[in-house]
PDB file of N, CA and C in Angstrom:
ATOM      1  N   UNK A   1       0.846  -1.184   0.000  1.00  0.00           N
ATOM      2  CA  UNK A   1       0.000   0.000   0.000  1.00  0.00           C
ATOM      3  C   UNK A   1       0.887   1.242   0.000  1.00  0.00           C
ATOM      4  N   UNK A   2       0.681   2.642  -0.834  1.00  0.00           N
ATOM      5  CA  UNK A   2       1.360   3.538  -0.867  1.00  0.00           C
ATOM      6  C   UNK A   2       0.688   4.385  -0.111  1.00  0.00           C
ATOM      7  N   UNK A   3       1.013   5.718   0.927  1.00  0.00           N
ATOM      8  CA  UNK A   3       0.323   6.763   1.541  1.00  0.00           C
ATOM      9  C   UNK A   3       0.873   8.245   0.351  1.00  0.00           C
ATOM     10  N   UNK A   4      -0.262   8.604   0.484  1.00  0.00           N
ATOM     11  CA  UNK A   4       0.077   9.831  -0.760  1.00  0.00           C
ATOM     12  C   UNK A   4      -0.727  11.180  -0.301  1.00  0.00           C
ATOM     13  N   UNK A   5       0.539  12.181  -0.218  1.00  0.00           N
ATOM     14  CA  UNK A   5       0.073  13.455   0.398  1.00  0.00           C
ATOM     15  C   UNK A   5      -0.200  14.568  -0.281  1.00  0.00           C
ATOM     16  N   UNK A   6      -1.636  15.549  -0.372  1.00  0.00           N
ATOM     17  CA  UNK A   6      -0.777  16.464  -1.415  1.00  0.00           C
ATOM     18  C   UNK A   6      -1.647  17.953  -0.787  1.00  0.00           C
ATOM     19  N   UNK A   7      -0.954  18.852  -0.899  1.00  0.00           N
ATOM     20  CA  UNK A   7      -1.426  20.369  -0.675  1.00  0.00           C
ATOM     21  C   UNK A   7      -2.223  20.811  -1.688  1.00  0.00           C
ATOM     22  N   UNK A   8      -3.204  21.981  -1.546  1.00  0.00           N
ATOM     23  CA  UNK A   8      -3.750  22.548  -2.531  1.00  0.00           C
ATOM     24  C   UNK A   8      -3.745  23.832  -1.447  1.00  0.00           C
ATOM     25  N   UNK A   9      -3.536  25.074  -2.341  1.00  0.00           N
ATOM     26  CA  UNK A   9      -3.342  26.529  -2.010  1.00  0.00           C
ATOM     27  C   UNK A   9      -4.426  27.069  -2.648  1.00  0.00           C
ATOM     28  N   UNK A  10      -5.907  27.933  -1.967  1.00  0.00           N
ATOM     29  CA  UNK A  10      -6.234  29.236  -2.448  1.00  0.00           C
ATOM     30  C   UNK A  10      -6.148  30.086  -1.612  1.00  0.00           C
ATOM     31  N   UNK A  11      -6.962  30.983  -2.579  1.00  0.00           N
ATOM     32  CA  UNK A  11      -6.803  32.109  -1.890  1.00  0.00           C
ATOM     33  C   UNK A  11      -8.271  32.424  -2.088  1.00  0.00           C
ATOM     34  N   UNK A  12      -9.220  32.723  -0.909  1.00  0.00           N
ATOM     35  CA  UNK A  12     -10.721  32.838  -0.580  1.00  0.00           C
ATOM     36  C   UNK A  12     -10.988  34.273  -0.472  1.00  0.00           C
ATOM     37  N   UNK A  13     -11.819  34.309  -0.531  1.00  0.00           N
ATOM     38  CA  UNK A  13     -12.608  36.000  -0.546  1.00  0.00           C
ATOM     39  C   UNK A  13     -13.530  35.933   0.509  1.00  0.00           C
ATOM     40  N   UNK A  14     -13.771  36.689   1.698  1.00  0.00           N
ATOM     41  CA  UNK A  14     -14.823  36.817   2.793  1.00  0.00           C
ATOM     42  C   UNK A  14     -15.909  37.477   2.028  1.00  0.00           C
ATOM     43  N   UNK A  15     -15.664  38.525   1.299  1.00  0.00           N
ATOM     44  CA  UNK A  15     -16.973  39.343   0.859  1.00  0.00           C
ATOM     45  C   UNK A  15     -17.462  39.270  -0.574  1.00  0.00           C
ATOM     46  N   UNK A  16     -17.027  37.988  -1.593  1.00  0.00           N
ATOM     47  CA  UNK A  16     -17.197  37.826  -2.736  1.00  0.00           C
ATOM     48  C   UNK A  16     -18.818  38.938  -3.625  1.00  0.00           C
ATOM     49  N   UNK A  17     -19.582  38.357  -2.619  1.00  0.00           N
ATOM     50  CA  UNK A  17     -20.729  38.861  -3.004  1.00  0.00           C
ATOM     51  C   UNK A  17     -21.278  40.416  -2.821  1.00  0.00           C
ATOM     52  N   UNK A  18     -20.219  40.829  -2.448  1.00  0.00           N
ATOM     53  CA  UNK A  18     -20.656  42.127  -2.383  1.00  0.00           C
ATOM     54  C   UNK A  18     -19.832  42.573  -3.856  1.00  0.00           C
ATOM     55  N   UNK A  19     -19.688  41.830  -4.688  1.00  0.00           N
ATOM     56  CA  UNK A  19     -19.012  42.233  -6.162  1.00  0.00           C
ATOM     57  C   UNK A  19     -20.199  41.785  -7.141  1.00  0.00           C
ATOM     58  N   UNK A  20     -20.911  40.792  -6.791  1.00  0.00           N
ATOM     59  CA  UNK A  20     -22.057  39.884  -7.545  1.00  0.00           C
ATOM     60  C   UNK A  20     -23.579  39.808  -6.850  1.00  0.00           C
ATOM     61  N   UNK A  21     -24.617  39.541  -6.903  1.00  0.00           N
ATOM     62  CA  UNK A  21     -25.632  38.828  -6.129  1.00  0.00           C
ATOM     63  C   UNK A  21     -25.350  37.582  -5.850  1.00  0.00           C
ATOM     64  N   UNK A  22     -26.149  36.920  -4.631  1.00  0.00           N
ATOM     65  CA  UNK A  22     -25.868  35.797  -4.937  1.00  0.00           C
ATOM     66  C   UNK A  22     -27.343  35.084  -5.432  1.00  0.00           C
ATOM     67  N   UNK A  23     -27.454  34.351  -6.107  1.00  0.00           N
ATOM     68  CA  UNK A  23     -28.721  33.756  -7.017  1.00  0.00           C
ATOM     69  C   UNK A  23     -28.615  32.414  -6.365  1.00  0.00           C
ATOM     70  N   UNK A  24     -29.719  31.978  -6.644  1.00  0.00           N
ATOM     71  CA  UNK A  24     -30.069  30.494  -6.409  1.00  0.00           C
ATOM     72  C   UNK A  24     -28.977  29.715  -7.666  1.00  0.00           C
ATOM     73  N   UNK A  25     -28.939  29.867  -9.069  1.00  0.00           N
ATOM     74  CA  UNK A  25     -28.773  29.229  -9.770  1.00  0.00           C
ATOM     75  C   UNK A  25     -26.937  29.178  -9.507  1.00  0.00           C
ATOM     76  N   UNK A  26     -26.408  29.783  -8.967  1.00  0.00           N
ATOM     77  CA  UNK A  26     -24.602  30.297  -8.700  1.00  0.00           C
ATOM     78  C   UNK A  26     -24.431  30.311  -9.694  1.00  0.00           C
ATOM     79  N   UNK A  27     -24.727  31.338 -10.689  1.00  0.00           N
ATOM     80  CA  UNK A  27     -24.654  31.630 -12.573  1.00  0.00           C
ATOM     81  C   UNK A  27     -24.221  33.038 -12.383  1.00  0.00           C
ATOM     82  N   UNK A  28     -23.455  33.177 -11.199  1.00  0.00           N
ATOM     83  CA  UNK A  28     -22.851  34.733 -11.046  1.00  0.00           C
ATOM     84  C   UNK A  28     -21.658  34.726 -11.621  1.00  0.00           C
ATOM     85  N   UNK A  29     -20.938  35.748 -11.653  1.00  0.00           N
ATOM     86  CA  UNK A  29     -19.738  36.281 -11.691  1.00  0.00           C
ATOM     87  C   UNK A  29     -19.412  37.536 -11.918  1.00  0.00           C
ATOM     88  N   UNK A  30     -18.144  37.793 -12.377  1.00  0.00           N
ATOM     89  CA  UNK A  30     -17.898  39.308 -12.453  1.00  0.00           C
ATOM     90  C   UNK A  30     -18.495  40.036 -14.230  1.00  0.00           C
ATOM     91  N   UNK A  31     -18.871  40.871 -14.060  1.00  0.00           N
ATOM     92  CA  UNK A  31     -19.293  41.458 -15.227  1.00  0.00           C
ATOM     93  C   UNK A  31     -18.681  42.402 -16.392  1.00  0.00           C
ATOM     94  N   UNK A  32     -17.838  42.963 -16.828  1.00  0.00           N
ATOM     95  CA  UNK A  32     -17.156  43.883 -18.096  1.00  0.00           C
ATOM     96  C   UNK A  32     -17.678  44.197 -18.909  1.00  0.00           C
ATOM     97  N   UNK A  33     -18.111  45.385 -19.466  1.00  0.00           N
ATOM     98  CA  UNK A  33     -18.531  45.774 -21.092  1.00  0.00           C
ATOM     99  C   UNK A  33     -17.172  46.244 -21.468  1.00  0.00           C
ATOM    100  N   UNK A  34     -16.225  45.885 -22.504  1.00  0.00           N
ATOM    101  CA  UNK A  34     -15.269  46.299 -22.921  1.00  0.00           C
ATOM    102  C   UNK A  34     -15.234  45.946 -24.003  1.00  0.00           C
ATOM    103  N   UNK A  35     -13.947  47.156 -25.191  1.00  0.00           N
ATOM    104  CA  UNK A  35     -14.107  46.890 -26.465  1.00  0.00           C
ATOM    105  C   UNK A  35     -13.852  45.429 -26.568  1.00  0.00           C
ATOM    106  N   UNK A  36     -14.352  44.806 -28.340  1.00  0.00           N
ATOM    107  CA  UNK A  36     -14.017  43.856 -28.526  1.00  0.00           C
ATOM    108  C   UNK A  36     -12.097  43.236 -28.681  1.00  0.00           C
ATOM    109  N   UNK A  37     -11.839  44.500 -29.100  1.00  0.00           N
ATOM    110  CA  UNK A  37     -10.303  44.264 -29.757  1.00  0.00           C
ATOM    111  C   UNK A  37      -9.259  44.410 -28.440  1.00  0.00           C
ATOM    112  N   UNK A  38      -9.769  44.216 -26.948  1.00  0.00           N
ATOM    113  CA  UNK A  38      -9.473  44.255 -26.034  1.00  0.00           C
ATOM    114  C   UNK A  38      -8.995  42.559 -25.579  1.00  0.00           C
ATOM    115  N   UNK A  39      -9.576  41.926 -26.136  1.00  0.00           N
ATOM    116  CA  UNK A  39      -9.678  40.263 -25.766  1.00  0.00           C
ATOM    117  C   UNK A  39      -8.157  39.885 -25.858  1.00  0.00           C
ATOM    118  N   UNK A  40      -7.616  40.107 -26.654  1.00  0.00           N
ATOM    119  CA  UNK A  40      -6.479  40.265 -27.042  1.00  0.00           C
ATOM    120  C   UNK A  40      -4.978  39.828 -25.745  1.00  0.00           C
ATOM    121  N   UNK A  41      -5.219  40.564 -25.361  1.00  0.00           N
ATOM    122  CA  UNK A  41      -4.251  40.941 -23.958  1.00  0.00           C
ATOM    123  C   UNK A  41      -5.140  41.737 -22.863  1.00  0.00           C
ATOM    124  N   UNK A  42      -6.261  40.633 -22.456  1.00  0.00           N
ATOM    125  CA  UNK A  42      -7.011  40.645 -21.516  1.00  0.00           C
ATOM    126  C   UNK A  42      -6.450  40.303 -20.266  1.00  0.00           C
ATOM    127  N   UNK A  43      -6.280  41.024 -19.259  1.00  0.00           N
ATOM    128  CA  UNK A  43      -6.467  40.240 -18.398  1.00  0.00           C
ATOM    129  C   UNK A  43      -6.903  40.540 -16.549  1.00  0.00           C
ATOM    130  N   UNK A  44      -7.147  39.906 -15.610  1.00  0.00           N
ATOM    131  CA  UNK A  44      -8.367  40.514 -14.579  1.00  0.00           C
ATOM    132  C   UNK A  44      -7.203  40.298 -13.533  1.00  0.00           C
ATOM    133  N   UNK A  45      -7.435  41.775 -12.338  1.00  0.00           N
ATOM    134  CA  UNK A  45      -6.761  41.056 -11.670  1.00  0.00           C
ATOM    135  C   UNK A  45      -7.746  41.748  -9.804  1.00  0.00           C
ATOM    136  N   UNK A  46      -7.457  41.343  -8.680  1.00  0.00           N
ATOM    137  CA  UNK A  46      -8.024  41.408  -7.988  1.00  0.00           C
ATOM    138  C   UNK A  46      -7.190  41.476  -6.616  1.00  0.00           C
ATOM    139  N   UNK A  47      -7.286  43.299  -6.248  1.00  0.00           N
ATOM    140  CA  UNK A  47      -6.824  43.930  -5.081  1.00  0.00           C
ATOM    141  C   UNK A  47      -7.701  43.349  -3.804  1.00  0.00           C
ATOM    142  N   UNK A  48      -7.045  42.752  -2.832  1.00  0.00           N
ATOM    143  CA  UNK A  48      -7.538  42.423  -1.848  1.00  0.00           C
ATOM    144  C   UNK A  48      -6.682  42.869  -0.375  1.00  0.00           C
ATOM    145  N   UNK A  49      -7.145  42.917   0.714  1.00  0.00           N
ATOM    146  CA  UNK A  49      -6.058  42.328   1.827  1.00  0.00           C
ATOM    147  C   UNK A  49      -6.438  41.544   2.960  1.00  0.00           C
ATOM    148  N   UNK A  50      -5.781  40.714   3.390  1.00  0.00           N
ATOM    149  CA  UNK A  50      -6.000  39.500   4.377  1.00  0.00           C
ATOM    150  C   UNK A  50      -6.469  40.540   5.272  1.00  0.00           C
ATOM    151  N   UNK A  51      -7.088  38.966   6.129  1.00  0.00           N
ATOM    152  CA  UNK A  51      -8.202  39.265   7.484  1.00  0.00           C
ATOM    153  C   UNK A  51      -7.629  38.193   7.858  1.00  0.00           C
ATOM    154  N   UNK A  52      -8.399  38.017   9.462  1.00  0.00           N
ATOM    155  CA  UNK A  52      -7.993  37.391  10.760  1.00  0.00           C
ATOM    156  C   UNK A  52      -9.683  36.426  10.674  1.00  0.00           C
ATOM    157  N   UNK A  53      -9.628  35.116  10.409  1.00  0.00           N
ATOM    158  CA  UNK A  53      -8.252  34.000  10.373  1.00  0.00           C
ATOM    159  C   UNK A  53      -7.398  34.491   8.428  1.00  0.00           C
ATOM    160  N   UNK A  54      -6.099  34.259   9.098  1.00  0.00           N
ATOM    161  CA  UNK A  54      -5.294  34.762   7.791  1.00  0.00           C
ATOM    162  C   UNK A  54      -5.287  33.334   7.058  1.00  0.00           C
ATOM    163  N   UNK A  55      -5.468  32.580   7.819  1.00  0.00           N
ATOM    164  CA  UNK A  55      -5.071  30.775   6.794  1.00  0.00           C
ATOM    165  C   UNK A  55      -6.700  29.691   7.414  1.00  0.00           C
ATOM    166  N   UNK A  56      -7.049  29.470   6.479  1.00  0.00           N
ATOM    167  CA  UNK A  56      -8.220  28.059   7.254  1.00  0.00           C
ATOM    168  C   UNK A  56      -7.889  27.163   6.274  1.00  0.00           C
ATOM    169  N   UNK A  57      -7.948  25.478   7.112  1.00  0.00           N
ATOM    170  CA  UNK A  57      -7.375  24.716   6.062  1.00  0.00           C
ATOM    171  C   UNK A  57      -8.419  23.642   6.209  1.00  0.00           C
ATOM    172  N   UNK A  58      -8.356  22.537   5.552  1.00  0.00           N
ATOM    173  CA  UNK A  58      -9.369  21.561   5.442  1.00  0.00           C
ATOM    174  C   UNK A  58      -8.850  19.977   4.841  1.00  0.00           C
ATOM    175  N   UNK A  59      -9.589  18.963   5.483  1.00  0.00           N
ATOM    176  CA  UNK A  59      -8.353  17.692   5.200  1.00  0.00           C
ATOM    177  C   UNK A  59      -9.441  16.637   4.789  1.00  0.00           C
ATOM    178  N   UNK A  60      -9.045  15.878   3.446  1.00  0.00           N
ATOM    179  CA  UNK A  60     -10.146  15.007   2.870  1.00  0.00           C
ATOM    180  C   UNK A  60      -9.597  13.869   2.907  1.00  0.00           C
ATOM    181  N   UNK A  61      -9.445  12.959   2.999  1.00  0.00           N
ATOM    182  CA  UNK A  61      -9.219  11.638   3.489  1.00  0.00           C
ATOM    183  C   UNK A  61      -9.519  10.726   2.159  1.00  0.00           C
ATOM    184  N   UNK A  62      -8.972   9.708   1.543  1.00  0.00           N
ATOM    185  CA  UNK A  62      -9.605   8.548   0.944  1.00  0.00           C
ATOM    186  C   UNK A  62      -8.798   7.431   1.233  1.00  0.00           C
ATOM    187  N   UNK A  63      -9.299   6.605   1.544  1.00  0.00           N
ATOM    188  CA  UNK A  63      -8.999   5.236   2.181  1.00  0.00           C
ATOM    189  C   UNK A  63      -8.388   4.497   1.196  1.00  0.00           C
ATOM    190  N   UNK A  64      -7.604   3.546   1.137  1.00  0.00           N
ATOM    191  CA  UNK A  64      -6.933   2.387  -0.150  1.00  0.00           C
ATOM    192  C   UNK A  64      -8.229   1.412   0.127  1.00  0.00           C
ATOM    193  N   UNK A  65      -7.936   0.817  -1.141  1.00  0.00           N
ATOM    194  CA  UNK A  65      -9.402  -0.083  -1.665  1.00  0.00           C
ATOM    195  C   UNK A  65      -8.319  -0.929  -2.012  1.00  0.00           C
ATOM    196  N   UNK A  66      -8.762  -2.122  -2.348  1.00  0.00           N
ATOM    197  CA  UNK A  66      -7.794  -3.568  -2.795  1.00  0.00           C
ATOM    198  C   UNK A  66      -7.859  -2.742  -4.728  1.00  0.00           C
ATOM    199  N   UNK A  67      -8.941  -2.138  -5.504  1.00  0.00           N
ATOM    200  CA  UNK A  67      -8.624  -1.987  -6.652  1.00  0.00           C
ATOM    201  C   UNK A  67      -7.760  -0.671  -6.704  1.00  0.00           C
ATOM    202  N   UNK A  68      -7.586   0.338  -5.792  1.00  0.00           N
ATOM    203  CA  UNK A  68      -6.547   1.592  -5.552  1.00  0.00           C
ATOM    204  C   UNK A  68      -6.232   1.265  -4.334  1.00  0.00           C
ATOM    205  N   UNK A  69      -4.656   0.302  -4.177  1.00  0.00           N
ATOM    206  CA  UNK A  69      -4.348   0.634  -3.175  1.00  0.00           C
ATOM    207  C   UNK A  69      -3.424   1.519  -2.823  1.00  0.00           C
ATOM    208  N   UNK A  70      -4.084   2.879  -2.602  1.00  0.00           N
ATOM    209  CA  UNK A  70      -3.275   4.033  -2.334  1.00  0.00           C
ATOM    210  C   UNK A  70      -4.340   5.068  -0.819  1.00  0.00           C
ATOM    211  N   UNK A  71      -3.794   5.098   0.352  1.00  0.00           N
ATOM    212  CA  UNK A  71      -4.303   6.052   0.611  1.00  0.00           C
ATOM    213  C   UNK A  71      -3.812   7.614   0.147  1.00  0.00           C
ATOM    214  N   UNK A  72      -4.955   8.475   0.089  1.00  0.00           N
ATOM    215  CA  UNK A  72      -4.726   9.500  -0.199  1.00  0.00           C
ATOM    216  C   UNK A  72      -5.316  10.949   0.812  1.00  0.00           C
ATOM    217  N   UNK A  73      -4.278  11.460   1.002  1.00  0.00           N
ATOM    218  CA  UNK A  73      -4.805  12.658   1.880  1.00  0.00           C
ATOM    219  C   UNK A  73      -4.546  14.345   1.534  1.00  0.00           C
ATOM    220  N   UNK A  74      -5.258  15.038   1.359  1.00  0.00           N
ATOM    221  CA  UNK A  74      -5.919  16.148   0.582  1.00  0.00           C
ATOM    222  C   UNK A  74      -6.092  16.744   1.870  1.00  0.00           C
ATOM    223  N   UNK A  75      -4.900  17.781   1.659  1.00  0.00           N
ATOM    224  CA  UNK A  75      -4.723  19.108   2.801  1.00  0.00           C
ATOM    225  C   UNK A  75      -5.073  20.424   1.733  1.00  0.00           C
ATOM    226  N   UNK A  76      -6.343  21.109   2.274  1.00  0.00           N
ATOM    227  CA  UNK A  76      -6.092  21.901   1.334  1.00  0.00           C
ATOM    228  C   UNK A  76      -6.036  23.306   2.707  1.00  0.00           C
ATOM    229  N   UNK A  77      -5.218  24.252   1.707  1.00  0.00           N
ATOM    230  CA  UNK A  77      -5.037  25.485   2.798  1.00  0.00           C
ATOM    231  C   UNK A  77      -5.436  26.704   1.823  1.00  0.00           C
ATOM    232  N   UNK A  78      -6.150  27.550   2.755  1.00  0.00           N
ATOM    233  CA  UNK A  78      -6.927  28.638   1.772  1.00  0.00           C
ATOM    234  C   UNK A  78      -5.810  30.284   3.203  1.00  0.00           C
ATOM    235  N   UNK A  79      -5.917  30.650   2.356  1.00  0.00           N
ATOM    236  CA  UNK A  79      -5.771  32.738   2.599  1.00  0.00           C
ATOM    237  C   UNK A  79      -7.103  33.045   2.462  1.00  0.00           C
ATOM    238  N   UNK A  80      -7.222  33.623   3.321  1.00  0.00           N
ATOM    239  CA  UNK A  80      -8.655  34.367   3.481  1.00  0.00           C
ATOM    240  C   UNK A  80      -8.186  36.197   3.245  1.00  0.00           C
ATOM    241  N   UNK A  81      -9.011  36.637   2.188  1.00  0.00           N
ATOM    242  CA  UNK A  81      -9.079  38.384   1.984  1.00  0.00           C
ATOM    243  C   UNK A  81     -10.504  38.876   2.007  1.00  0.00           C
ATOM    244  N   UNK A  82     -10.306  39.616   2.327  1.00  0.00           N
ATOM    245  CA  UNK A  82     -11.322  41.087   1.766  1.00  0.00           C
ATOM    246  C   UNK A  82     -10.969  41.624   0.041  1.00  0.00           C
ATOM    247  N   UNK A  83     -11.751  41.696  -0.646  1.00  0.00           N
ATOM    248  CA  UNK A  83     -11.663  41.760  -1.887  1.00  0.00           C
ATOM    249  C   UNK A  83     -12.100  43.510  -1.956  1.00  0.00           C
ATOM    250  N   UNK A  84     -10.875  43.771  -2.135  1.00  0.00           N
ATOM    251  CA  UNK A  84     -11.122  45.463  -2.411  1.00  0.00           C
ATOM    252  C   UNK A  84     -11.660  46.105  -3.709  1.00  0.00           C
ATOM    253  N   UNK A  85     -11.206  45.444  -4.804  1.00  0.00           N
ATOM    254  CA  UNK A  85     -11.919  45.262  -5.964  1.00  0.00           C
ATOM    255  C   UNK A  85     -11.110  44.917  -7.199  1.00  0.00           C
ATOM    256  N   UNK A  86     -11.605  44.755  -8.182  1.00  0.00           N
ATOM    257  CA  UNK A  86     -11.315  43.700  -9.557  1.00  0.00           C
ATOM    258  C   UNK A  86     -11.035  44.537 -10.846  1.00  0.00           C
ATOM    259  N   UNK A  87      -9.900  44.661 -11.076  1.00  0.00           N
ATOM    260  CA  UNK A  87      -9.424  45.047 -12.290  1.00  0.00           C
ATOM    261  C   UNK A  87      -9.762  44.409 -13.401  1.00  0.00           C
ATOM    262  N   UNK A  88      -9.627  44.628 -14.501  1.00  0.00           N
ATOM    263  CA  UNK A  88      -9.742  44.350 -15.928  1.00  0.00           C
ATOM    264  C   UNK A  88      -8.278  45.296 -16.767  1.00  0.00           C
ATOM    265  N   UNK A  89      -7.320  44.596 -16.913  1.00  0.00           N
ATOM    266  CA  UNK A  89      -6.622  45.209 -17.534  1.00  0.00           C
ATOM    267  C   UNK A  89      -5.774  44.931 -19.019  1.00  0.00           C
ATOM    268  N   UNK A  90      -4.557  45.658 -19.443  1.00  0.00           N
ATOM    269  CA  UNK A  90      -4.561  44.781 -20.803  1.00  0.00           C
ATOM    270  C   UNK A  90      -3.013  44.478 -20.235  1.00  0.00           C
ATOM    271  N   UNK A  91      -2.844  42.866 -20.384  1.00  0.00           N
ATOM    272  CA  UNK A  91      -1.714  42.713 -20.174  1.00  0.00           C
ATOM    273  C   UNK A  91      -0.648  43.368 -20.913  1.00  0.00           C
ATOM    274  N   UNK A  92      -0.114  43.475 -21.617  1.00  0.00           N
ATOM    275  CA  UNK A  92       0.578  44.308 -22.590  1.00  0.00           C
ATOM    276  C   UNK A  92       1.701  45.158 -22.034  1.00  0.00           C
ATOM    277  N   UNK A  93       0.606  46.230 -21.410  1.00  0.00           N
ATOM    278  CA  UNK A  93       0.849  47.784 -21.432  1.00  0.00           C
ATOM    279  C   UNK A  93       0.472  48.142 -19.904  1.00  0.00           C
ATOM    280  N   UNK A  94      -0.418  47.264 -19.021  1.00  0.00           N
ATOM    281  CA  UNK A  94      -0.760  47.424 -17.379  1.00  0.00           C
ATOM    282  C   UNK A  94      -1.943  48.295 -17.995  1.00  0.00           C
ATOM    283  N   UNK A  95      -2.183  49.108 -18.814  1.00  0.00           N
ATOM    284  CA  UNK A  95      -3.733  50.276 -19.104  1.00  0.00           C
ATOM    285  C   UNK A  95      -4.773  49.293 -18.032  1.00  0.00           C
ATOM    286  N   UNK A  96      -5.485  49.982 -17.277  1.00  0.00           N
ATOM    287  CA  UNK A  96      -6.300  49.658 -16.564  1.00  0.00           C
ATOM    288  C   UNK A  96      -7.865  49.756 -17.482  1.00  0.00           C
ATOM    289  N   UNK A  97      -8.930  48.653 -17.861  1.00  0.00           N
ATOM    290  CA  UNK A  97      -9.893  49.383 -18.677  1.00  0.00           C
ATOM    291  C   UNK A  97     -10.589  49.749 -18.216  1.00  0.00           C
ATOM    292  N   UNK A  98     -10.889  49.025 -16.714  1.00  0.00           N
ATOM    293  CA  UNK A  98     -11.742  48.947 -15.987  1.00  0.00           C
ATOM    294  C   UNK A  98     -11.799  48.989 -14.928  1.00  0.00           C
ATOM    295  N   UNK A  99     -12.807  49.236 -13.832  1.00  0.00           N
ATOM    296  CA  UNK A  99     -12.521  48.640 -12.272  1.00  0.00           C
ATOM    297  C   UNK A  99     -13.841  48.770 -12.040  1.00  0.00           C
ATOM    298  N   UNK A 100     -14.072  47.506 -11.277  1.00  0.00           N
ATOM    299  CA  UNK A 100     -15.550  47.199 -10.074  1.00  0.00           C
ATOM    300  C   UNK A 100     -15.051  47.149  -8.744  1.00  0.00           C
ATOM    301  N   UNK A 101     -15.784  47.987  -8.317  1.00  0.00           N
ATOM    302  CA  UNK A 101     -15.427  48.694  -6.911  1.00  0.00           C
ATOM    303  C   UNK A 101     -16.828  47.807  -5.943  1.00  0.00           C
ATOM    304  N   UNK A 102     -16.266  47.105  -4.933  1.00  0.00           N
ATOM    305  CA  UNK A 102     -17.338  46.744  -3.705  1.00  0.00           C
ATOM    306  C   UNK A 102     -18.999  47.553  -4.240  1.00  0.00           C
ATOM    307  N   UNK A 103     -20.133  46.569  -4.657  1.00  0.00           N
ATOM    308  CA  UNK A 103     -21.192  47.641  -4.196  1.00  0.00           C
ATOM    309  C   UNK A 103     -21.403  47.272  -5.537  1.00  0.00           C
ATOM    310  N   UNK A 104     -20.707  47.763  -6.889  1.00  0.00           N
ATOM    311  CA  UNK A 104     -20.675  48.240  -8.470  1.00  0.00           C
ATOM    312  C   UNK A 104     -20.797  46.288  -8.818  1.00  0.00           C
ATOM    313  N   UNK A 105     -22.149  46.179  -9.738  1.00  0.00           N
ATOM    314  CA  UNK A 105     -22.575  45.479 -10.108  1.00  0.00           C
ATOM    315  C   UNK A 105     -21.414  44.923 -11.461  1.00  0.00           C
ATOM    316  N   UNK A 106     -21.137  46.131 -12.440  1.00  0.00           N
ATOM    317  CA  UNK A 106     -20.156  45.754 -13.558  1.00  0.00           C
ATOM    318  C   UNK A 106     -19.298  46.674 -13.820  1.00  0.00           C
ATOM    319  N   UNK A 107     -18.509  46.844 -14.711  1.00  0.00           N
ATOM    320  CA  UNK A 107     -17.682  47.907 -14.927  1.00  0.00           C
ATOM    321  C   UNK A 107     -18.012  48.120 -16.574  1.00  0.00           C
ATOM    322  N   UNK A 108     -17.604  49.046 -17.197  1.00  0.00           N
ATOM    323  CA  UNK A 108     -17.736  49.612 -18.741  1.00  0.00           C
ATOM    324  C   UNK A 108     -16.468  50.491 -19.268  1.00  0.00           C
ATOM    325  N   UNK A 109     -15.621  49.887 -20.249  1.00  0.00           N
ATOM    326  CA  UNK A 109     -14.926  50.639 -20.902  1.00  0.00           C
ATOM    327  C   UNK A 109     -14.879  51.315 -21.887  1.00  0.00           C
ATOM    328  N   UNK A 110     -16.747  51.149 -22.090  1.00  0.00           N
ATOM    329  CA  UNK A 110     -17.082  52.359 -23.599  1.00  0.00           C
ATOM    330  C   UNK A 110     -17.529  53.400 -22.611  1.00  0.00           C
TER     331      UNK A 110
END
């Protein structure tokens, strides 16, 4: 039988939803109207800063079976932030197109 360990790292948001609603269907996310010829060297990025707990972690277990005999154990460790808000920018050049600020449903770069 082999024992097999493995980490997984995120990084969590306390106040996600104050960027989105939250819906029954979880068919949310972040929103952009930006030009088309923007797609290009798209890319999003998201100002946050940690809160207290700074780390919560969580441990999943799977047992060896005679057809996988491997146990396996799944540590996963998350960073917890406050999400200050979400850029849209063009990789390229850093040009900012956009920003959704806490509260602001989408952002628009026309």
């Amino acid at each position: 039988m082999k024992v097999t360990w493995r980490y997984d790292y995120f990084l969590a948001f306390e106040n996600l939803h104050d960027f989105y609603p939250r819906v029954a269907d979880d068919d949310a996310g972040f929103s952009a109207e930006l030009p088309a010829d923007a797609a290009a060297h798209l890319g999003m990025r998201a100002r946050a800063r940690l809160t207290e707990p700074v780390i919560s972690e969580s441990t999943t277990f799977w047992k060896a079976t005679h057809g996988n005999p491997i146990d396996f154990t799944l540590k996963k460790r998350y960073l917890i932030a406050i999400l200050e808000e979400v850029l849209f920018v063009d990789t390229k050049d850093d040009r900012i197109h956009c920003r959704i600020a806490r509260g602001a449903p989408r952002c628009s770069a026309r």
